[in-house]
C-alpha atoms as a PDB file:
ATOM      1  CA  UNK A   1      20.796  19.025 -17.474  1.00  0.00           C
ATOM      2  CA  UNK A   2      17.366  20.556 -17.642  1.00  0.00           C
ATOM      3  CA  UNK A   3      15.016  18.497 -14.926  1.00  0.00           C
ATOM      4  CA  UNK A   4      11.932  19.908 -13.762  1.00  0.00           C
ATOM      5  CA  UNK A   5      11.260  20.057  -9.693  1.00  0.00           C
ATOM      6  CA  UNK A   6      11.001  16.560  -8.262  1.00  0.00           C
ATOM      7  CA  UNK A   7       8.161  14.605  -7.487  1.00  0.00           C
ATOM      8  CA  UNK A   8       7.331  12.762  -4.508  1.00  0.00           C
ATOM      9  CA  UNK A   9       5.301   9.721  -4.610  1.00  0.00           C
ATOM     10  CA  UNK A  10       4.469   7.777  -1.364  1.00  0.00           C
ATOM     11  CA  UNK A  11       3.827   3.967  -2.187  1.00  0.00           C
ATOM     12  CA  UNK A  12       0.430   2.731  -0.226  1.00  0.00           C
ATOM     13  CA  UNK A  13       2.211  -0.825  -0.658  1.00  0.00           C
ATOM     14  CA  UNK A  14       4.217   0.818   2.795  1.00  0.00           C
ATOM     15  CA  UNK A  15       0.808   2.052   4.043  1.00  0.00           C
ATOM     16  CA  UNK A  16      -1.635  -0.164   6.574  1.00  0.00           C
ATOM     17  CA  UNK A  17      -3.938  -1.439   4.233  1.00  0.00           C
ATOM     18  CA  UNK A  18      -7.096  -2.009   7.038  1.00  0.00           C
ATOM     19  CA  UNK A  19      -6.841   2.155   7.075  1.00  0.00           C
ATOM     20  CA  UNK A  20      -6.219   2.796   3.218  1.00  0.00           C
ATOM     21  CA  UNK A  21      -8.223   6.110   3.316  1.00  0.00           C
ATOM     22  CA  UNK A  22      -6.846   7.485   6.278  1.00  0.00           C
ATOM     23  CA  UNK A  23      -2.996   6.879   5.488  1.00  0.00           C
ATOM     24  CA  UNK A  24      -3.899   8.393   2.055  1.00  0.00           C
ATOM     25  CA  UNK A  25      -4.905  11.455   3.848  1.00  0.00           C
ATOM     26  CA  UNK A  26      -1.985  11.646   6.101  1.00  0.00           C
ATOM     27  CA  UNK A  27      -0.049  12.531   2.785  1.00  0.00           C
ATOM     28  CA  UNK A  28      -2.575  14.432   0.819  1.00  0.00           C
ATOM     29  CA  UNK A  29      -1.515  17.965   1.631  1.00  0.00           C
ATOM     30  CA  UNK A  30       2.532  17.190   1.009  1.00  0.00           C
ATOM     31  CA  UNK A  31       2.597  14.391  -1.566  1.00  0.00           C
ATOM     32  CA  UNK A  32       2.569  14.860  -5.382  1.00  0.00           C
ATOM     33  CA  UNK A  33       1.272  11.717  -6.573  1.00  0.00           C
ATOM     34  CA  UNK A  34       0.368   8.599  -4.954  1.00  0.00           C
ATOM     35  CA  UNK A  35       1.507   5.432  -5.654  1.00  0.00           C
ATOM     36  CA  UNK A  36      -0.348   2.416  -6.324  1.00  0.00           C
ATOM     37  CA  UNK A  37       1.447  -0.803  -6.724  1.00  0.00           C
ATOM     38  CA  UNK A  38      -0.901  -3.465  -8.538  1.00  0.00           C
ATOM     39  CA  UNK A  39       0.770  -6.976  -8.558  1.00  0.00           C
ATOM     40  CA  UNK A  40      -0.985 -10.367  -9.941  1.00  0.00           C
ATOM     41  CA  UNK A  41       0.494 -13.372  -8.035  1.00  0.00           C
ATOM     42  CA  UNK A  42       1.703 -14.063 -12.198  1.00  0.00           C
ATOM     43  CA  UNK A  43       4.541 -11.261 -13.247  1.00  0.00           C
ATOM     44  CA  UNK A  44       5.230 -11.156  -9.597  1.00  0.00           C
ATOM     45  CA  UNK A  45       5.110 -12.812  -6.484  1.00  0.00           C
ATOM     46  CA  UNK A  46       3.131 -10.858  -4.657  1.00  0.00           C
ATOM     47  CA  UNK A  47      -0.252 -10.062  -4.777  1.00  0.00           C
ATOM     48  CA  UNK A  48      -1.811  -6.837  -3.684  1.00  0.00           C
ATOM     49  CA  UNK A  49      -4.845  -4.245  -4.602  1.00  0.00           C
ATOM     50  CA  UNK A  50      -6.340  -4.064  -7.669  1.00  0.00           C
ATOM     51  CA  UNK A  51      -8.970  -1.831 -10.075  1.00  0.00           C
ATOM     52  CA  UNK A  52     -11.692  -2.300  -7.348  1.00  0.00           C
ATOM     53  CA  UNK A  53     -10.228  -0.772  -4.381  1.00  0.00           C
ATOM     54  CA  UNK A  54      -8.254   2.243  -6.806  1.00  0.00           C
ATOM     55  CA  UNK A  55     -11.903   3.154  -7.885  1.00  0.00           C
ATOM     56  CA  UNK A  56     -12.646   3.633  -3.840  1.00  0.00           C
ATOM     57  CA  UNK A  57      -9.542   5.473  -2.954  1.00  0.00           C
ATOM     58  CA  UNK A  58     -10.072   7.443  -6.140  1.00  0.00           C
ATOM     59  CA  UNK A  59     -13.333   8.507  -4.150  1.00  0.00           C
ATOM     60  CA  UNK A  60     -11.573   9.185  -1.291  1.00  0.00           C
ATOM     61  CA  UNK A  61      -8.641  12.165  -2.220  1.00  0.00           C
ATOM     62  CA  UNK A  62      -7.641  14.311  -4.879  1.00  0.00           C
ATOM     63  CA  UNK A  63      -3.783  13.264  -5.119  1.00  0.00           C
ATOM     64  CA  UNK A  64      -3.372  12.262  -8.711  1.00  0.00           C
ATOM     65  CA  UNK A  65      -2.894   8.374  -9.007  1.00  0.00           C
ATOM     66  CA  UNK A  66       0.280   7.218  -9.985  1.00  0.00           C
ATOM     67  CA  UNK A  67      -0.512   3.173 -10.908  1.00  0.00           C
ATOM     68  CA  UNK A  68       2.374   0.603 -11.181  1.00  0.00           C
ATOM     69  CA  UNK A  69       1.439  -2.588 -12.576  1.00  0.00           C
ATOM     70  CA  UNK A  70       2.913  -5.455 -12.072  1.00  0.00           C
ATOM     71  CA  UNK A  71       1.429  -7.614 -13.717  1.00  0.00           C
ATOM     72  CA  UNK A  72       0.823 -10.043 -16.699  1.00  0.00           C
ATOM     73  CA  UNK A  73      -1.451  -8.779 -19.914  1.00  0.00           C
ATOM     74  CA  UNK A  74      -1.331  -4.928 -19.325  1.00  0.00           C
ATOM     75  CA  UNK A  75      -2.967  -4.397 -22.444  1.00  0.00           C
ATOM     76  CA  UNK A  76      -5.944  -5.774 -21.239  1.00  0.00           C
ATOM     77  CA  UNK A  77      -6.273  -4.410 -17.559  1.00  0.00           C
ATOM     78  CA  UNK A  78      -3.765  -1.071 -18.083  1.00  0.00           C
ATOM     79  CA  UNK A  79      -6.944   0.871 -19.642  1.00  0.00           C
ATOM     80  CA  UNK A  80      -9.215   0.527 -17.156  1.00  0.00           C
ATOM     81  CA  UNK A  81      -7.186   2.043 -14.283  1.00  0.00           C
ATOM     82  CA  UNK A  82      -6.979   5.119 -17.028  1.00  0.00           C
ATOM     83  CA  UNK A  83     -10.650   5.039 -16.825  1.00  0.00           C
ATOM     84  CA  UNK A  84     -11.415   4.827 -13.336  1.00  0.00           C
ATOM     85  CA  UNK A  85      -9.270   8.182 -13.370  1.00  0.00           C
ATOM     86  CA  UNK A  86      -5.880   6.884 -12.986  1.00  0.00           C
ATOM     87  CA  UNK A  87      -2.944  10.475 -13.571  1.00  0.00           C
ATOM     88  CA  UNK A  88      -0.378   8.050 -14.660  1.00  0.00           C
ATOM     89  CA  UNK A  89      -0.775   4.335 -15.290  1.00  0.00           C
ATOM     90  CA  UNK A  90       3.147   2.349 -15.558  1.00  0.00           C
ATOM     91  CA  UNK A  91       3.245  -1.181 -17.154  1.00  0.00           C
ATOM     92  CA  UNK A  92       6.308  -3.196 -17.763  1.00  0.00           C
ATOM     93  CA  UNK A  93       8.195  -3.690 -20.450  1.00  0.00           C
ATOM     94  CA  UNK A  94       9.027  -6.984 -20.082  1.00  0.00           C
ATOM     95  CA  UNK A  95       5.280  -8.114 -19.990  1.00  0.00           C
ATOM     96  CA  UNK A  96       4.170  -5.973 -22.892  1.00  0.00           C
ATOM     97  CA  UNK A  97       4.973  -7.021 -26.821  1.00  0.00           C
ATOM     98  CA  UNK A  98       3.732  -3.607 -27.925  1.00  0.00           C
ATOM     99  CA  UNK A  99       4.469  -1.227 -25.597  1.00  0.00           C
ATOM    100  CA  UNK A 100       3.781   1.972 -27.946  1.00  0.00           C
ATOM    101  CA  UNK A 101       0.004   0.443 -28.825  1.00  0.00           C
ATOM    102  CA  UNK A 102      -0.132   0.453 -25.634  1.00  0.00           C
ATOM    103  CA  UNK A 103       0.900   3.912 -24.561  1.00  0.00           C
ATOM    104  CA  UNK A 104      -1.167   5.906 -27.442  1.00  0.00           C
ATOM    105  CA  UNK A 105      -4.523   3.288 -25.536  1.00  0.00           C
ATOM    106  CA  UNK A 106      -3.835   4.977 -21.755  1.00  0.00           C
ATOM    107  CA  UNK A 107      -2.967   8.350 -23.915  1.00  0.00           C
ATOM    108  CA  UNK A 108      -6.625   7.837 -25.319  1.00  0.00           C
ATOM    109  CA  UNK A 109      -8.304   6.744 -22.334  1.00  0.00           C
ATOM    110  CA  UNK A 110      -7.244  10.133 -20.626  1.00  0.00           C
ATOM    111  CA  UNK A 111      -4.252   9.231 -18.648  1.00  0.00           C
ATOM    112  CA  UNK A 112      -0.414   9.693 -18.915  1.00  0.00           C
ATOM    113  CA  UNK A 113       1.495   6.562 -19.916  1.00  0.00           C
ATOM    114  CA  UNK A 114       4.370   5.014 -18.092  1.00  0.00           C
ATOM    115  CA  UNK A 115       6.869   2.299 -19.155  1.00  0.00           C
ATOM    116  CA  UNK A 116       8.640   0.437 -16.539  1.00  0.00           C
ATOM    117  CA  UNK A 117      12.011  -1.445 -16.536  1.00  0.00           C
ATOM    118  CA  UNK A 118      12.964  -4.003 -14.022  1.00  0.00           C
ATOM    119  CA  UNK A 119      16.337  -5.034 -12.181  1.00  0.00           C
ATOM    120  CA  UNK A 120      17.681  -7.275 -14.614  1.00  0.00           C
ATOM    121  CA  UNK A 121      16.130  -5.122 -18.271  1.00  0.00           C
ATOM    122  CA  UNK A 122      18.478  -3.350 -19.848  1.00  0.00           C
ATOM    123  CA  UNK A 123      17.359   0.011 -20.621  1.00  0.00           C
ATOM    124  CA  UNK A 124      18.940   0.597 -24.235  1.00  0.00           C
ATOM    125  CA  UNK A 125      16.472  -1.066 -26.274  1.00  0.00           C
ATOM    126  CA  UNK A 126      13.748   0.647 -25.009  1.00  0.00           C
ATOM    127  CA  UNK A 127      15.083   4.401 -25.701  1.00  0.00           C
ATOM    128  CA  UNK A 128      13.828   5.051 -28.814  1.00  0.00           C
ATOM    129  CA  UNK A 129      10.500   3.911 -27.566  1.00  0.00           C
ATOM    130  CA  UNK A 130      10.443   7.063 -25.102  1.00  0.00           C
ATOM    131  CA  UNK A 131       8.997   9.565 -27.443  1.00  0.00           C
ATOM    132  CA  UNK A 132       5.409   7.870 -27.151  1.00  0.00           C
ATOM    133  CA  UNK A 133       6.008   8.118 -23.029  1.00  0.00           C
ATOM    134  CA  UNK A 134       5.119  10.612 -20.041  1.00  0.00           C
ATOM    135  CA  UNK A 135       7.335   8.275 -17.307  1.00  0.00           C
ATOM    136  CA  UNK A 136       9.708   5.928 -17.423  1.00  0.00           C
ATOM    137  CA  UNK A 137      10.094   3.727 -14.017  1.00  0.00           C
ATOM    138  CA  UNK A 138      13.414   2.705 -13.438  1.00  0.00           C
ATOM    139  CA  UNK A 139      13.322  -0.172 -10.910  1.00  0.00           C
ATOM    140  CA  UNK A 140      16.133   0.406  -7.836  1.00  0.00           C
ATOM    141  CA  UNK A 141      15.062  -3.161  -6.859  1.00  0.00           C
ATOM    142  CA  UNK A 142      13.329  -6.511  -8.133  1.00  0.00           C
ATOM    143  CA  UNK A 143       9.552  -5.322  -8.479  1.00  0.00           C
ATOM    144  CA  UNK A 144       7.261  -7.127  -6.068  1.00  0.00           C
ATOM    145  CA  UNK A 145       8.270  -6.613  -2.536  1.00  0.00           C
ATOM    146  CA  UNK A 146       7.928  -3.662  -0.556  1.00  0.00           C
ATOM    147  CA  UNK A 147      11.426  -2.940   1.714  1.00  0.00           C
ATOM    148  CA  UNK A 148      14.097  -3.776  -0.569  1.00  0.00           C
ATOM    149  CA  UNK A 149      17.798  -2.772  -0.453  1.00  0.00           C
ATOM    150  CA  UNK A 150      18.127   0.186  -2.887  1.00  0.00           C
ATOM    151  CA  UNK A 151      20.838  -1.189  -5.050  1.00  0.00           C
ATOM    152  CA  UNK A 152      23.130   1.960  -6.041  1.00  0.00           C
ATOM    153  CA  UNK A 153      24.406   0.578  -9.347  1.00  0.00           C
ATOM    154  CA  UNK A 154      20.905   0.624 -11.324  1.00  0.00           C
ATOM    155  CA  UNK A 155      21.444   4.440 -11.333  1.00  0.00           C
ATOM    156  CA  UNK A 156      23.550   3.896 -14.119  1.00  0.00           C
ATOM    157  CA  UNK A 157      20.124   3.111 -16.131  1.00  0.00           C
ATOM    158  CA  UNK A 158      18.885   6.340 -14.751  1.00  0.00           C
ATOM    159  CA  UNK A 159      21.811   8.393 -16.276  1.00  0.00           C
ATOM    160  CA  UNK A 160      21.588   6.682 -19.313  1.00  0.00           C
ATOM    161  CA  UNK A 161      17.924   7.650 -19.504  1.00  0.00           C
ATOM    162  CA  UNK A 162      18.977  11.374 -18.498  1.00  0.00           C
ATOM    163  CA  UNK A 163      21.485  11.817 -20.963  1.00  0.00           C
ATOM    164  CA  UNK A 164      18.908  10.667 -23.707  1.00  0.00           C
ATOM    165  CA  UNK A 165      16.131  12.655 -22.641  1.00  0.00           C
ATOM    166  CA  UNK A 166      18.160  15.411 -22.658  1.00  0.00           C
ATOM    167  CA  UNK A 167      19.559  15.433 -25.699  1.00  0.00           C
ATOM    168  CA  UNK A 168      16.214  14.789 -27.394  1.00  0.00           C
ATOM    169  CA  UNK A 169      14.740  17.085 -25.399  1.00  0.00           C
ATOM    170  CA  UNK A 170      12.091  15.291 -24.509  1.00  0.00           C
ATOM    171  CA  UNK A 171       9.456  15.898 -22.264  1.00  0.00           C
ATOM    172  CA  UNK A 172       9.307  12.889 -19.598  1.00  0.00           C
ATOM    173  CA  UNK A 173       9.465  12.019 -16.092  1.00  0.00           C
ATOM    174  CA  UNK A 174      12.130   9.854 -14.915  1.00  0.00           C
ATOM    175  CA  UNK A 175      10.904   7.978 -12.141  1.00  0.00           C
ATOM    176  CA  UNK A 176      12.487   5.639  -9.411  1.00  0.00           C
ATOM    177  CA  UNK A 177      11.097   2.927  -7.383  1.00  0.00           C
ATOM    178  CA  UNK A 178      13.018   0.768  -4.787  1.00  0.00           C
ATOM    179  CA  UNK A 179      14.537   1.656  -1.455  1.00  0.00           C
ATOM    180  CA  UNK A 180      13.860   5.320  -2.025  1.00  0.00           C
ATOM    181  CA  UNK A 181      14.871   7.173   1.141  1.00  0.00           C
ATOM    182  CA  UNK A 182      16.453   9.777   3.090  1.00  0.00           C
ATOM    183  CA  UNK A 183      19.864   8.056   2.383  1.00  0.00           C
ATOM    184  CA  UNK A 184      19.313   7.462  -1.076  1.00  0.00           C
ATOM    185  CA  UNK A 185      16.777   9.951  -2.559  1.00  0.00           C
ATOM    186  CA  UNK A 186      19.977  12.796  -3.239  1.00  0.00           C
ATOM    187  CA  UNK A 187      22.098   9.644  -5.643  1.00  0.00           C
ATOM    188  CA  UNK A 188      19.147   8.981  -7.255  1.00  0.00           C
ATOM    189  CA  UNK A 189      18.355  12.656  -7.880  1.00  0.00           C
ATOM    190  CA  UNK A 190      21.951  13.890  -9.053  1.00  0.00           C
ATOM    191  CA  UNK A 191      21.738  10.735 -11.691  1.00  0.00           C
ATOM    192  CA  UNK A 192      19.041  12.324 -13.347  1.00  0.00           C
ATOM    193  CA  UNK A 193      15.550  10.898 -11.553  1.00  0.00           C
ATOM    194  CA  UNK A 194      12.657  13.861 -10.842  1.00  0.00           C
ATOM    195  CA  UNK A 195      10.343  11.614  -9.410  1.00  0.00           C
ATOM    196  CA  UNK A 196      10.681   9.344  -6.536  1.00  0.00           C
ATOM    197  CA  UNK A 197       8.946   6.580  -5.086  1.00  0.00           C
ATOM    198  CA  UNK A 198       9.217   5.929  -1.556  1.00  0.00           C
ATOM    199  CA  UNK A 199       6.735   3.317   0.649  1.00  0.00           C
ATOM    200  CA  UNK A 200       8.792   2.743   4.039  1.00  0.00           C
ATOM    201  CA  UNK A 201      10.710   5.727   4.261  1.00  0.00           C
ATOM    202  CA  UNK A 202       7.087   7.611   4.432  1.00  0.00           C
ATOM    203  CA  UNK A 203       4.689   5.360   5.922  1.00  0.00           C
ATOM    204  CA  UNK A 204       7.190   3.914   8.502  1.00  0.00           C
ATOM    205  CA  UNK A 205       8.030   7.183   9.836  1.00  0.00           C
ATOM    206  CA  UNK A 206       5.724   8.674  13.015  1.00  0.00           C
ATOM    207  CA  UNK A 207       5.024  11.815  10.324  1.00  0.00           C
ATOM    208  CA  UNK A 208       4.191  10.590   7.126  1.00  0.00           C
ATOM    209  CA  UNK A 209       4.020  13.936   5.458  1.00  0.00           C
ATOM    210  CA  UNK A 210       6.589  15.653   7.001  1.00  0.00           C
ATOM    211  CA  UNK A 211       8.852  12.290   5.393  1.00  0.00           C
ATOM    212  CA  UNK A 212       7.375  13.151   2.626  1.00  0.00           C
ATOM    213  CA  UNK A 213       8.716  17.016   2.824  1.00  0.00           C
ATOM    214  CA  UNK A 214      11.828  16.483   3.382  1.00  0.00           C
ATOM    215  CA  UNK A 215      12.141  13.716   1.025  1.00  0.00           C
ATOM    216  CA  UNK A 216      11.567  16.493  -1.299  1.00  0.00           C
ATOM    217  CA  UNK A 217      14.072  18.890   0.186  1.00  0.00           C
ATOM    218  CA  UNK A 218      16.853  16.568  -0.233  1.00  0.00           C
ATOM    219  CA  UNK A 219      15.906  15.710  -3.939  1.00  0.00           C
ATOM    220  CA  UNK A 220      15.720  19.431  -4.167  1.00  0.00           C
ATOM    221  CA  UNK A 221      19.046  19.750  -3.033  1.00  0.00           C
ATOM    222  CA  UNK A 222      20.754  17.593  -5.225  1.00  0.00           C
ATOM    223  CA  UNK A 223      19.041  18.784  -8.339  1.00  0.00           C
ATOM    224  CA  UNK A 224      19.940  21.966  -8.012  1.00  0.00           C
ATOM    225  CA  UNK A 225      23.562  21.031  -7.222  1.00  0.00           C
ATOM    226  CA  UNK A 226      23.579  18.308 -10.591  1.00  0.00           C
END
Protein backbone atom coordinates (compact mmCIF):
# COMPACT_ATOMS: atom_id res chain seq x y z
CA UNK A 1 0.00 0.00 0.00
CA UNK A 2 1.63 3.16 -1.22
CA UNK A 3 -0.28 6.29 0.70
CA UNK A 4 1.25 9.53 0.85
CA UNK A 5 1.54 11.39 4.53
CA UNK A 6 -1.90 12.19 5.88
CA UNK A 7 -3.75 15.21 5.80
CA UNK A 8 -5.47 16.96 8.43
CA UNK A 9 -8.46 18.98 7.78
CA UNK A 10 -10.28 20.82 10.66
CA UNK A 11 -14.09 21.32 9.76
CA UNK A 12 -15.17 25.20 10.63
CA UNK A 13 -18.78 23.50 10.82
CA UNK A 14 -17.10 22.57 14.68
CA UNK A 15 -15.73 26.14 14.82
CA UNK A 16 -17.79 29.32 16.54
CA UNK A 17 -19.07 30.85 13.64
CA UNK A 18 -19.46 34.73 15.38
CA UNK A 19 -15.31 34.34 15.41
CA UNK A 20 -14.80 32.57 11.91
CA UNK A 21 -11.43 34.38 11.33
CA UNK A 22 -10.01 33.91 14.54
CA UNK A 23 -10.75 30.03 14.96
CA UNK A 24 -9.31 29.80 11.39
CA UNK A 25 -6.17 31.18 12.73
CA UNK A 26 -6.00 29.07 15.76
CA UNK A 27 -5.27 26.19 13.16
CA UNK A 28 -3.35 27.94 10.49
CA UNK A 29 0.17 27.04 11.51
CA UNK A 30 -0.74 23.03 12.16
CA UNK A 31 -3.62 22.30 9.77
CA UNK A 32 -3.26 21.16 6.12
CA UNK A 33 -6.40 22.15 4.65
CA UNK A 34 -9.44 23.62 5.99
CA UNK A 35 -12.66 22.44 5.72
CA UNK A 36 -15.64 24.12 4.58
CA UNK A 37 -18.92 22.41 4.81
CA UNK A 38 -21.56 24.20 2.42
CA UNK A 39 -25.12 22.73 2.97
CA UNK A 40 -28.50 24.11 1.19
CA UNK A 41 -31.49 23.39 3.51
CA UNK A 42 -32.34 21.01 -0.08
CA UNK A 43 -29.65 17.89 -0.28
CA UNK A 44 -29.46 18.32 3.41
CA UNK A 45 -31.02 19.43 6.37
CA UNK A 46 -28.95 21.80 7.48
CA UNK A 47 -28.06 24.96 6.33
CA UNK A 48 -24.76 26.65 6.84
CA UNK A 49 -22.11 29.17 5.00
CA UNK A 50 -21.98 29.67 1.62
CA UNK A 51 -19.74 31.37 -1.51
CA UNK A 52 -20.05 34.80 0.28
CA UNK A 53 -18.47 34.24 3.52
CA UNK A 54 -15.59 31.52 1.75
CA UNK A 55 -14.61 34.63 -0.40
CA UNK A 56 -13.99 36.54 3.22
CA UNK A 57 -12.21 33.78 4.97
CA UNK A 58 -10.32 33.26 1.73
CA UNK A 59 -9.10 36.92 2.63
CA UNK A 60 -8.39 36.08 5.87
CA UNK A 61 -5.53 32.89 5.81
CA UNK A 62 -3.50 31.06 3.53
CA UNK A 63 -4.66 27.35 4.49
CA UNK A 64 -5.78 25.92 1.21
CA UNK A 65 -9.69 25.52 1.14
CA UNK A 66 -10.97 22.24 1.19
CA UNK A 67 -15.01 22.87 0.15
CA UNK A 68 -17.67 20.13 0.81
CA UNK A 69 -20.88 20.72 -0.74
CA UNK A 70 -23.77 19.58 0.24
CA UNK A 71 -25.93 20.58 -1.73
CA UNK A 72 -28.43 20.35 -4.71
CA UNK A 73 -27.20 21.50 -8.49
CA UNK A 74 -23.33 21.42 -7.96
CA UNK A 75 -22.85 22.02 -11.44
CA UNK A 76 -24.10 25.28 -11.16
CA UNK A 77 -22.62 26.64 -7.78
CA UNK A 78 -19.37 23.97 -7.59
CA UNK A 79 -17.38 26.46 -10.07
CA UNK A 80 -17.59 29.39 -8.38
CA UNK A 81 -16.05 28.26 -5.06
CA UNK A 82 -13.06 27.12 -7.67
CA UNK A 83 -13.03 30.68 -8.58
CA UNK A 84 -13.11 32.47 -5.48
CA UNK A 85 -9.82 30.29 -4.93
CA UNK A 86 -11.21 27.22 -3.52
CA UNK A 87 -7.73 24.12 -3.26
CA UNK A 88 -10.26 21.43 -3.48
CA UNK A 89 -13.97 21.76 -4.13
CA UNK A 90 -16.08 18.02 -3.16
CA UNK A 91 -19.66 17.57 -4.59
CA UNK A 92 -21.78 14.55 -4.21
CA UNK A 93 -22.41 11.96 -6.19
CA UNK A 94 -25.72 11.40 -5.52
CA UNK A 95 -26.73 15.04 -6.54
CA UNK A 96 -24.65 15.15 -9.69
CA UNK A 97 -25.83 13.24 -13.17
CA UNK A 98 -22.42 13.96 -14.66
CA UNK A 99 -19.99 13.87 -12.27
CA UNK A 100 -16.85 13.70 -14.78
CA UNK A 101 -18.29 17.10 -16.72
CA UNK A 102 -18.18 18.18 -13.72
CA UNK A 103 -14.72 17.40 -12.45
CA UNK A 104 -12.76 18.43 -15.86
CA UNK A 105 -15.22 22.29 -15.01
CA UNK A 106 -13.44 22.71 -11.23
CA UNK A 107 -10.16 21.11 -13.09
CA UNK A 108 -10.60 24.19 -15.52
CA UNK A 109 -11.56 26.73 -13.16
CA UNK A 110 -8.15 26.11 -11.28
CA UNK A 111 -9.08 23.88 -8.47
CA UNK A 112 -8.74 20.13 -7.58
CA UNK A 113 -11.95 18.13 -7.90
CA UNK A 114 -13.53 15.99 -5.26
CA UNK A 115 -16.35 13.39 -5.47
CA UNK A 116 -18.18 12.56 -2.41
CA UNK A 117 -20.16 9.41 -1.35
CA UNK A 118 -22.67 9.36 1.38
CA UNK A 119 -23.75 6.73 4.17
CA UNK A 120 -26.10 4.80 2.30
CA UNK A 121 -24.01 5.10 -1.69
CA UNK A 122 -22.36 2.33 -2.53
CA UNK A 123 -18.99 3.04 -3.66
CA UNK A 124 -18.56 0.42 -6.64
CA UNK A 125 -20.21 2.22 -9.30
CA UNK A 126 -18.38 5.14 -8.95
CA UNK A 127 -14.69 3.52 -9.28
CA UNK A 128 -14.09 3.75 -12.64
CA UNK A 129 -15.10 7.34 -12.43
CA UNK A 130 -11.87 8.02 -10.16
CA UNK A 131 -9.40 8.60 -12.87
CA UNK A 132 -10.98 12.17 -13.64
CA UNK A 133 -10.63 12.83 -9.54
CA UNK A 134 -8.02 14.48 -7.01
CA UNK A 135 -10.34 13.28 -3.69
CA UNK A 136 -12.76 11.07 -3.04
CA UNK A 137 -14.87 11.81 0.37
CA UNK A 138 -15.97 8.85 1.94
CA UNK A 139 -18.76 9.81 4.38
CA UNK A 140 -18.18 8.03 8.15
CA UNK A 141 -21.68 9.48 8.83
CA UNK A 142 -25.01 10.87 7.15
CA UNK A 143 -23.73 14.32 5.66
CA UNK A 144 -25.39 17.30 7.31
CA UNK A 145 -24.80 17.38 10.97
CA UNK A 146 -21.78 18.19 12.69
CA UNK A 147 -21.10 15.51 15.90
CA UNK A 148 -22.08 12.31 14.54
CA UNK A 149 -21.18 8.78 15.75
CA UNK A 150 -18.31 7.63 13.47
CA UNK A 151 -19.83 4.44 12.25
CA UNK A 152 -16.78 1.84 11.94
CA UNK A 153 -18.30 -0.31 9.20
CA UNK A 154 -18.20 2.43 6.25
CA UNK A 155 -14.41 1.77 6.33
CA UNK A 156 -15.10 -1.06 4.32
CA UNK A 157 -15.84 1.64 1.39
CA UNK A 158 -12.54 3.11 2.27
CA UNK A 159 -10.62 -0.21 1.65
CA UNK A 160 -12.41 -0.85 -1.27
CA UNK A 161 -11.34 2.55 -2.58
CA UNK A 162 -7.62 1.71 -1.37
CA UNK A 163 -7.33 -1.44 -2.98
CA UNK A 164 -8.48 0.24 -6.35
CA UNK A 165 -6.38 3.13 -6.21
CA UNK A 166 -3.69 1.09 -5.67
CA UNK A 167 -3.80 -1.16 -8.14
CA UNK A 168 -4.39 1.54 -10.75
CA UNK A 169 -2.00 3.46 -9.34
CA UNK A 170 -3.68 6.32 -9.26
CA UNK A 171 -2.93 9.49 -7.92
CA UNK A 172 -5.85 10.54 -5.37
CA UNK A 173 -6.62 11.48 -1.96
CA UNK A 174 -8.83 9.37 0.01
CA UNK A 175 -10.59 11.44 2.32
CA UNK A 176 -12.89 10.84 5.44
CA UNK A 177 -15.50 12.87 7.01
CA UNK A 178 -17.63 11.90 10.11
CA UNK A 179 -16.69 11.42 13.73
CA UNK A 180 -13.03 11.76 12.91
CA UNK A 181 -11.11 11.68 16.19
CA UNK A 182 -8.50 10.66 18.48
CA UNK A 183 -10.34 7.26 18.86
CA UNK A 184 -11.02 6.77 15.41
CA UNK A 185 -8.50 8.65 13.19
CA UNK A 186 -5.78 5.29 13.45
CA UNK A 187 -9.06 2.66 11.85
CA UNK A 188 -9.68 5.01 9.44
CA UNK A 189 -6.01 5.45 8.54
CA UNK A 190 -4.91 1.62 8.48
CA UNK A 191 -8.14 1.15 5.96
CA UNK A 192 -6.52 3.16 3.54
CA UNK A 193 -7.79 7.08 4.22
CA UNK A 194 -4.72 9.94 3.97
CA UNK A 195 -6.86 12.66 4.68
CA UNK A 196 -9.05 13.29 7.57
CA UNK A 197 -11.72 15.48 8.48
CA UNK A 198 -12.27 16.30 11.94
CA UNK A 199 -14.74 19.43 13.35
CA UNK A 200 -15.27 18.51 17.21
CA UNK A 201 -12.34 16.64 17.94
CA UNK A 202 -10.35 20.07 16.98
CA UNK A 203 -12.48 22.89 17.72
CA UNK A 204 -13.92 21.33 20.96
CA UNK A 205 -10.64 20.81 22.42
CA UNK A 206 -8.99 23.91 24.73
CA UNK A 207 -5.91 23.65 21.89
CA UNK A 208 -7.20 23.53 18.62
CA UNK A 209 -3.91 23.07 16.91
CA UNK A 210 -2.22 21.02 19.12
CA UNK A 211 -5.70 18.50 18.33
CA UNK A 212 -4.87 19.05 15.23
CA UNK A 213 -1.05 17.69 15.75
CA UNK A 214 -1.65 14.91 17.23
CA UNK A 215 -4.50 14.00 15.13
CA UNK A 216 -1.78 13.75 12.69
CA UNK A 217 0.59 11.72 14.81
CA UNK A 218 -1.82 9.03 15.30
CA UNK A 219 -2.76 8.85 11.50
CA UNK A 220 0.95 8.82 11.15
CA UNK A 221 1.21 5.98 13.23
CA UNK A 222 -1.07 3.77 11.69
CA UNK A 223 0.08 4.43 8.19
CA UNK A 224 3.25 3.55 8.71
CA UNK A 225 2.23 0.37 10.57
CA UNK A 226 -0.59 -0.56 7.41
Amino acid sequence: MTVPPPIVAPSILAADFARLAEEVRAVENAADWLHVDVMDNHFVPNLTIGLPVVQSLRAATELPFDVHLMIEDPRRWAPGYADAGAYNVTFHAEACDDPVALAKDLRSAGAKAGLAIDRDTPIEPYLELLPSFDTLLIMTIKAGFGGQRFVPHLLDKVRTARRHVDSGHLDLRIEVDGGIAADTIEQAAEAGADAFVAGTAVYGADDPAEAVRRLRNLAERALAGA
